[in-house]
Protein backbone atom coordinates (compact mmCIF):
# COMPACT_ATOMS: atom_id res chain seq x y z
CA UNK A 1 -4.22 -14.78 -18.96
CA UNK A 2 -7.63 -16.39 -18.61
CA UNK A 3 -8.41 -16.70 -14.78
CA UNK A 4 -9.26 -13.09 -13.65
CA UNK A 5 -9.92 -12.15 -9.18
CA UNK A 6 -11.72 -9.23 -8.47
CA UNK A 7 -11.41 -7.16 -5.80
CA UNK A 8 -14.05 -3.82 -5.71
CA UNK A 9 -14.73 -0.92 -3.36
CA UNK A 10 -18.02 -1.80 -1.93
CA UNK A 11 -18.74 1.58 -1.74
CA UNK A 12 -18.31 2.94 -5.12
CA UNK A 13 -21.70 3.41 -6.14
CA UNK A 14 -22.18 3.29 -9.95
CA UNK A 15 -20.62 -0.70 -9.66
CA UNK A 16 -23.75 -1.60 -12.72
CA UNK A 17 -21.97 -0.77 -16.01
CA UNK A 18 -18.77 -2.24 -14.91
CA UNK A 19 -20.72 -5.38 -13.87
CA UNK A 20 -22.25 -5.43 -17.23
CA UNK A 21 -19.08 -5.26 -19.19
CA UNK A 22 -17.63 -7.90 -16.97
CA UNK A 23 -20.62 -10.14 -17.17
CA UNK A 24 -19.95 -10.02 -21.58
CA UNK A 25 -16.16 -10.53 -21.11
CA UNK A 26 -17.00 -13.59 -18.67
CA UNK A 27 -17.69 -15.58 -22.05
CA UNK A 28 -14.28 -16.00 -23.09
CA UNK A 29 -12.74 -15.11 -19.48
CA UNK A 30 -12.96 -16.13 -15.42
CA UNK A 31 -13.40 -14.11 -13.08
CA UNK A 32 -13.79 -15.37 -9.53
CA UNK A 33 -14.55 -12.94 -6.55
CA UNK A 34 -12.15 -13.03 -3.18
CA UNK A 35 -13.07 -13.83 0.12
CA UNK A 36 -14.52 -10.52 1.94
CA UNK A 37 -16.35 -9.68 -1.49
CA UNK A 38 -19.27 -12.12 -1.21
CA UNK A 39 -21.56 -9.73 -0.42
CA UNK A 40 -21.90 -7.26 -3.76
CA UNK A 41 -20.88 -9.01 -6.40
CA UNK A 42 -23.02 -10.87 -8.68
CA UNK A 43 -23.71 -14.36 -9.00
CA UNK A 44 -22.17 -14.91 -12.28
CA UNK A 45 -18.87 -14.64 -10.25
CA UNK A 46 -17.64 -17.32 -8.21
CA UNK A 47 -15.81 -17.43 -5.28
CA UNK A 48 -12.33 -18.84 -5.73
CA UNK A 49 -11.20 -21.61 -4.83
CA UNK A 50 -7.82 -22.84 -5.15
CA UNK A 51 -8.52 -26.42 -5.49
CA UNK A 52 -11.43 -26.28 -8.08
CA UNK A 53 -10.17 -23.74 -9.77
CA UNK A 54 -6.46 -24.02 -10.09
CA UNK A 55 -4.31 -20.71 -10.46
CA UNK A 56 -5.34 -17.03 -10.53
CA UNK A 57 -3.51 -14.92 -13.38
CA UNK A 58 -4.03 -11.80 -12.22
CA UNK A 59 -6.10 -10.08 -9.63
CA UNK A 60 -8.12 -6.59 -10.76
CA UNK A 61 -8.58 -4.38 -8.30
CA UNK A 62 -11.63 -1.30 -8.56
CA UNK A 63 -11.06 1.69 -6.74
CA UNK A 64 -8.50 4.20 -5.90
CA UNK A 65 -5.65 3.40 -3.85
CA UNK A 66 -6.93 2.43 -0.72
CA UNK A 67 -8.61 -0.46 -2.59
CA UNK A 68 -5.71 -1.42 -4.11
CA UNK A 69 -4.11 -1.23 -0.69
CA UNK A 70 -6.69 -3.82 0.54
CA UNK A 71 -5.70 -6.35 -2.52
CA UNK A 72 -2.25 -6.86 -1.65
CA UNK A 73 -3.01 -9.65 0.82
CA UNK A 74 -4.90 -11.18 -1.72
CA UNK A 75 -2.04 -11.02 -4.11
CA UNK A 76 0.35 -12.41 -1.66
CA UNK A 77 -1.88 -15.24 -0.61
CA UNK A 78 -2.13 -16.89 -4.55
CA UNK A 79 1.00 -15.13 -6.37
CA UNK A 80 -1.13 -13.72 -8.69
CA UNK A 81 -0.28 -9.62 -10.00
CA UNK A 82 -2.27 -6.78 -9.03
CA UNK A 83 -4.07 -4.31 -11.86
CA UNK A 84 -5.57 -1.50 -10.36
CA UNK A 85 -8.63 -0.34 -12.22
CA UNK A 86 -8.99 3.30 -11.01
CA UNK A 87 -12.05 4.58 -10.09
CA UNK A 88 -11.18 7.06 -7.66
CA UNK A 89 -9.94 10.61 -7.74
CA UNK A 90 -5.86 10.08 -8.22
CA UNK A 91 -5.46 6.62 -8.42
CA UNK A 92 -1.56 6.57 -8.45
CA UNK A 93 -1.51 3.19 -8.31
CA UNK A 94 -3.62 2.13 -10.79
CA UNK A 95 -2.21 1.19 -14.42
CA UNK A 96 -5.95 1.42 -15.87
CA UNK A 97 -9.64 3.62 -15.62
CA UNK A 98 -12.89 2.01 -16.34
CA UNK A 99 -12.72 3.98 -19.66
CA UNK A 100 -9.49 1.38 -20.51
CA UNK A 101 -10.74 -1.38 -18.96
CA UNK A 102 -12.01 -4.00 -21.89
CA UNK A 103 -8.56 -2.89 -24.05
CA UNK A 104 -6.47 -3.58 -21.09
CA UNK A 105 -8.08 -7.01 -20.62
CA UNK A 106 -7.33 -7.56 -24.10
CA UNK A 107 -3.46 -6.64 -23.55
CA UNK A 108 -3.47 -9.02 -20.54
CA UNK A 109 -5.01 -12.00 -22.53
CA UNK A 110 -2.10 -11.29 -25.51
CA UNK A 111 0.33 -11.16 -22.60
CA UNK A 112 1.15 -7.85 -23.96
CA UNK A 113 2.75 -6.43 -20.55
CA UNK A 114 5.41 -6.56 -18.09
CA UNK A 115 5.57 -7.37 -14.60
CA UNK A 116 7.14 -4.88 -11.85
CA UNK A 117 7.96 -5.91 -8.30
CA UNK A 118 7.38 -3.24 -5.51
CA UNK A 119 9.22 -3.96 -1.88
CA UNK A 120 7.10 -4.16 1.09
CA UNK A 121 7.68 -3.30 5.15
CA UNK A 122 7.57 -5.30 8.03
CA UNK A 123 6.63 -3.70 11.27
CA UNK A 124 6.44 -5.54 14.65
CA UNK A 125 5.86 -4.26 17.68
CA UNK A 126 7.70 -5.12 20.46
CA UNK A 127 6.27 -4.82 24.70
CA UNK A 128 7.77 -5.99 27.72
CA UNK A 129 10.66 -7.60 25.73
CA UNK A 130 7.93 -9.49 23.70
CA UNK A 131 6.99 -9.49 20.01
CA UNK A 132 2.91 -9.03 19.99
CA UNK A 133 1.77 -7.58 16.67
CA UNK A 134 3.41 -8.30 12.95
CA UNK A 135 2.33 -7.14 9.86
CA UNK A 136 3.31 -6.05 6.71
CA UNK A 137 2.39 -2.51 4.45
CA UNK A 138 3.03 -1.62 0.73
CA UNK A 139 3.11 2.12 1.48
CA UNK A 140 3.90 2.78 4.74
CA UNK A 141 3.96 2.33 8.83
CA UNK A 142 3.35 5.42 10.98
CA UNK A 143 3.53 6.13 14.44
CA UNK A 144 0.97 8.61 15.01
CA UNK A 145 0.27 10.69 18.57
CA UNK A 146 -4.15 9.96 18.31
CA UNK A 147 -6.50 12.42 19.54
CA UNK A 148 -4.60 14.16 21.79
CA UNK A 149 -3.48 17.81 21.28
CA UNK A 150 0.39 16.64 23.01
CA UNK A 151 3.17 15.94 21.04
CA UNK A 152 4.86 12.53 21.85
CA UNK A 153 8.76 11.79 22.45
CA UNK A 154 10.14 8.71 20.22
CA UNK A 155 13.43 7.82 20.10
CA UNK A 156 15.06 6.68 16.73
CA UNK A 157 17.59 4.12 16.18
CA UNK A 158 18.80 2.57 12.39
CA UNK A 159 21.04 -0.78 13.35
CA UNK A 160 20.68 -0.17 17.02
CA UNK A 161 22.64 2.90 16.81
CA UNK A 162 21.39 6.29 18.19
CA UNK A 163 19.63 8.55 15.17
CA UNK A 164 17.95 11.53 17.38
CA UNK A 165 15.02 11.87 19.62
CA UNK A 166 12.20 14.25 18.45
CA UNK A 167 9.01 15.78 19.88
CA UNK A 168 6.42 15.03 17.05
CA UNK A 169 2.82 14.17 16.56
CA UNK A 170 4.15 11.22 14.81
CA UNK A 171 6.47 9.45 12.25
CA UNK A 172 6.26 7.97 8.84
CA UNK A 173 8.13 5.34 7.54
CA UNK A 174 7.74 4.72 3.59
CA UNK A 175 8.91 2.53 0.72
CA UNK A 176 9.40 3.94 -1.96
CA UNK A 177 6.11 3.31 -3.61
CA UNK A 178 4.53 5.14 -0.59
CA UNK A 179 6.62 8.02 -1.27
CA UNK A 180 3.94 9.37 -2.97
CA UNK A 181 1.63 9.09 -0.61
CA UNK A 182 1.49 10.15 3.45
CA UNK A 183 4.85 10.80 3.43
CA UNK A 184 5.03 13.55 0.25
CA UNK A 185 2.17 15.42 2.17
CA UNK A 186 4.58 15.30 5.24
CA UNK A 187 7.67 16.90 2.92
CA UNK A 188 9.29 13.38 2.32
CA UNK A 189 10.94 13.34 -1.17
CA UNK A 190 9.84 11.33 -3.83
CA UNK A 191 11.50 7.74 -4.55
CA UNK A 192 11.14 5.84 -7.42
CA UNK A 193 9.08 2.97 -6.90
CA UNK A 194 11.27 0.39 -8.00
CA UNK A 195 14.01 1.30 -5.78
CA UNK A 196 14.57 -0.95 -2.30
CA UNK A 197 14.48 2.30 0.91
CA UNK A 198 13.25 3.87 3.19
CA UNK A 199 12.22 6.92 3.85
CA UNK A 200 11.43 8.36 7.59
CA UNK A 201 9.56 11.63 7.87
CA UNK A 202 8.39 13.44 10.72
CA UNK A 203 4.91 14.98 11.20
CA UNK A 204 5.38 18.38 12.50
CA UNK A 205 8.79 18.21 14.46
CA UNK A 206 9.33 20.41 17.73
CA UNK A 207 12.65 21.03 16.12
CA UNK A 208 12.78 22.12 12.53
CA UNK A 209 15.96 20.89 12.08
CA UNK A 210 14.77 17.38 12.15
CA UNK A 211 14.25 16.52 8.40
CA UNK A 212 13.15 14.07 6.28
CA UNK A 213 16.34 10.70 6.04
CA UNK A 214 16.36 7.89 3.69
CA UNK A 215 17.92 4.90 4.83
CA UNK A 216 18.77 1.47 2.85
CA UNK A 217 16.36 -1.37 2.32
CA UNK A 218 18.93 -3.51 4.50
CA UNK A 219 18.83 -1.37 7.80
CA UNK A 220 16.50 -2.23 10.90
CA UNK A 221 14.86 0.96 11.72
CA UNK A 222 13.36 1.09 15.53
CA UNK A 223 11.73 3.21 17.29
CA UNK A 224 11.18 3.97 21.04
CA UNK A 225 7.69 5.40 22.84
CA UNK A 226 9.62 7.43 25.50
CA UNK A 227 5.89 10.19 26.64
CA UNK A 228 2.86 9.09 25.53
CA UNK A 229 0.05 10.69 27.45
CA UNK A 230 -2.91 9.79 24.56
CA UNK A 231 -3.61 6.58 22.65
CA UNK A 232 -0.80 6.36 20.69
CA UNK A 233 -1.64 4.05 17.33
CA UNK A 234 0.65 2.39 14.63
CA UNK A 235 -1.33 2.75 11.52
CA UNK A 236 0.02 0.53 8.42
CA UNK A 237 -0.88 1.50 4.66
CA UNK A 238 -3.80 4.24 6.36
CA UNK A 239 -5.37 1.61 8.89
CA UNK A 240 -5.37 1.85 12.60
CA UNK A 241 -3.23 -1.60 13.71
CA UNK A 242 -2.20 -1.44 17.07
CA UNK A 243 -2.65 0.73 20.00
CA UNK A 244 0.95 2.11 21.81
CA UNK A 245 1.66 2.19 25.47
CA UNK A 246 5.27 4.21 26.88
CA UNK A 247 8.28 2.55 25.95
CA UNK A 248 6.76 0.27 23.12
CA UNK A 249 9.38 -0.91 20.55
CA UNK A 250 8.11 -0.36 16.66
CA UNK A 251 11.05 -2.45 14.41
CA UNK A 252 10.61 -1.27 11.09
CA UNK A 253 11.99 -3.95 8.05
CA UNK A 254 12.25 -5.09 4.34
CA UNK A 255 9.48 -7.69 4.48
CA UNK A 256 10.85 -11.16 2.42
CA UNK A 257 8.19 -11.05 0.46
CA UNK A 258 7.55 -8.01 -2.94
CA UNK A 259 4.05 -7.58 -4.15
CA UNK A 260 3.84 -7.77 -8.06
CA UNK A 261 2.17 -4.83 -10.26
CA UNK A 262 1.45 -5.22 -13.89
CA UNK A 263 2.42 -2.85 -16.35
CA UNK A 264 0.71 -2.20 -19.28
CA UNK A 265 2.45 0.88 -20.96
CA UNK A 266 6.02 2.27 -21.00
CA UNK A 267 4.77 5.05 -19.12
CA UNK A 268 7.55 6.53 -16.96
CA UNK A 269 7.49 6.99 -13.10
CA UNK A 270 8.04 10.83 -14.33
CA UNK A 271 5.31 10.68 -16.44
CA UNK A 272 2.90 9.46 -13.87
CA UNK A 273 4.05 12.18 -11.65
CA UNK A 274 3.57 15.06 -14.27
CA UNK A 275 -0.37 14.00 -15.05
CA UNK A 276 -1.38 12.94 -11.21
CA UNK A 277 0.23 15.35 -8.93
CA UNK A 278 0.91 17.63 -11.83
CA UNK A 279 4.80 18.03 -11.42
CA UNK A 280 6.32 20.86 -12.42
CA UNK A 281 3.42 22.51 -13.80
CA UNK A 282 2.93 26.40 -13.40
C-alpha cells in the first residue's frame, strides 16, 4: 500500500503531533485528504483526485466511531478499505490508536493484513405511495418519536406480513456491526459483525412483552407511522435524515453494496468485546 486518504475529526483538538508524524511518513508514502476535509489539514496533503492520482489503497480514518461512520461514503465512492485510527473514548471500530499508528502503517505497506467485509442497510422512505428519501447506514436506521414527551404507534411488517404494532418512543434497526452500538444500549443482543441480520429493538415499549427479534439479511423489514403527534425523524448511523409525517412507510434492506475494514491482528470479535465494553468482567 502506498496511496494513503485521510479522513479526521475536525474537532479533535491535539491534531499537531499526528500531523507531524504524518508529514515524516509522507516521504516514502501518499496521503491525499477527501473532499469535506479541505479546511484543517495541511498543505503537504493533497486533495485527491482520481484522475491525477490513480487509486486509493486504503483510507485512515481519526476519531472514534462517529468519524469512522462519516468515512464510509468515502470508502464506497473509490473501493478503497477503511482503518480507523482511534482517538476517541471506545473506538469499537477502530483496528488502531495513535500510539500504533506508524507500526500499523508499516503492516499495511508489507501487506501484512486481511480484509473483512461488513453488510450495510438500505432505508427508503416511502409517502403518498412515493419513494422520497434513500440512503444507506453501516450501523443502523432508527425511527425515533423527537422532542415530544408521546409515545408513537408503528406498525411492523417482515415480507409484508403482520409482526406486531407497539407504542414506543422509537425503533432500531441494526446490522450486526451496529449491534454494539444504539441497539446494545436499547437491550439488543450482540451479533457478530461478520454475520449478514438484522436486529430490531424497541426503545422503551408500552408493552414489555415486545422484545428485541433478529431477522435474516434477505427479509424486507417495513414499518408503518400509524400516531405521530411530534416531529417524528429517521436517524441513520446517529444523524437526523428525514423528518416523518402519519402513515409514512420506512422499508428497511440489505444494501448491494458491503463496506471493507482492514484487519491488522487476529484479535477476536470476543476479544474486542472483553477490553471495550469489558465483557464479563466482575
Amino acid at each position: 500500500m502506498k496511496n494513503f486518504g485521510i479522513f479526521f475529526n475536525p474537532n479533535y483538538n491535539d491534531k499537531e503531533p499526528i500531523f507531524q508524524l504524518l508529514k515524516r511518513l509522507h516521504k516514502d508514502l501518499n496521503f491525499f485528504r477527501l473532499a469535506d476535509q479541505q479546511e484543517f489539514l495541511p498543505d503537504f496533503i493533497p486533495l485527491f483526485n482520481k484522475l491525477k492520482h490513480g487509486k486509493l489503497d486504503c483510507i485512515l480514518s481519526f476519531g472514534g466511531d462517529g468519524t469512522f461512520l462519516r468515512s464510509v461514503k468515502y470508502s464506497l465512492d473509490t473501493n478503497a478499505p477503511l482503518l480507523g485510527i482511534n482517538l476517541g473514548k471506545l473506538g469499537f471500530l477502530s483496528e488502531s490508536s495513535q500510539t500504533e499508528l506508524e507500526k500499523s502503517i508499516e503492516d499495511l505497506k508489507k501487506n501484512k493484513f486481511k480484509i473483512q467485509k461488513r453488510m450495510l442497510l438500505k432505508a427508503s422512505l416511502k409517502r403518498n405511495k412515493k419513494i422520497i428519501y434513500t440512503s444507506i447506514a453501516l450501523n443502523d436506521a432508527v425511527i425515533y418519536k423527537g422532542e415530544t414527551p408521546k409515545l408513537i404507534d408503528l406498525r411492523f411488517y417482515a415480507n409484508r406480513r403482520f409482526v406486531l404494532n407497539t407504542r414506543c418512543d422509537g425503533i432500531i434497526v441494526s446490522t450486526p456491526t451496529g449491534s454494539t452500538a444504539y441497539s446494545l444500549s436499547a437491550g439488543g443482543p450482540l451479533i457478530s459483525p461478520v454475520m449478514e441480520a438484522f436486529v430490531v429493538t424497541p426503545l422503551n415499549p408500552h408493552i414489555l412483552s415486545v422484545r428485541p427479534m433478529v431477522f435474516p439479511s434477505q427479509d424486507i423489514l417495513s414499518f408503518k407511522l400509524i400516531i405521530n403527534e411530534g416531529a417524528s425523524l429517521l436517524q441513520l448511523d446517529g444523524i437526523n435524515s428525514h423528518d416523518l409525517l402519519p402513515n409514512d412507510e420506512i422499508f428497511i434492506t440489505s444494501a448491494s453494496q458491503k463496506v471493507s475494514f482492514i484487519k491488522l491482528t487476529n484479535k477476536t470479535f470476543f476479544q474486542i468485546l472483553r477490553k471495550k465494553i469489558h465483557m464479563g468482567k466482575k
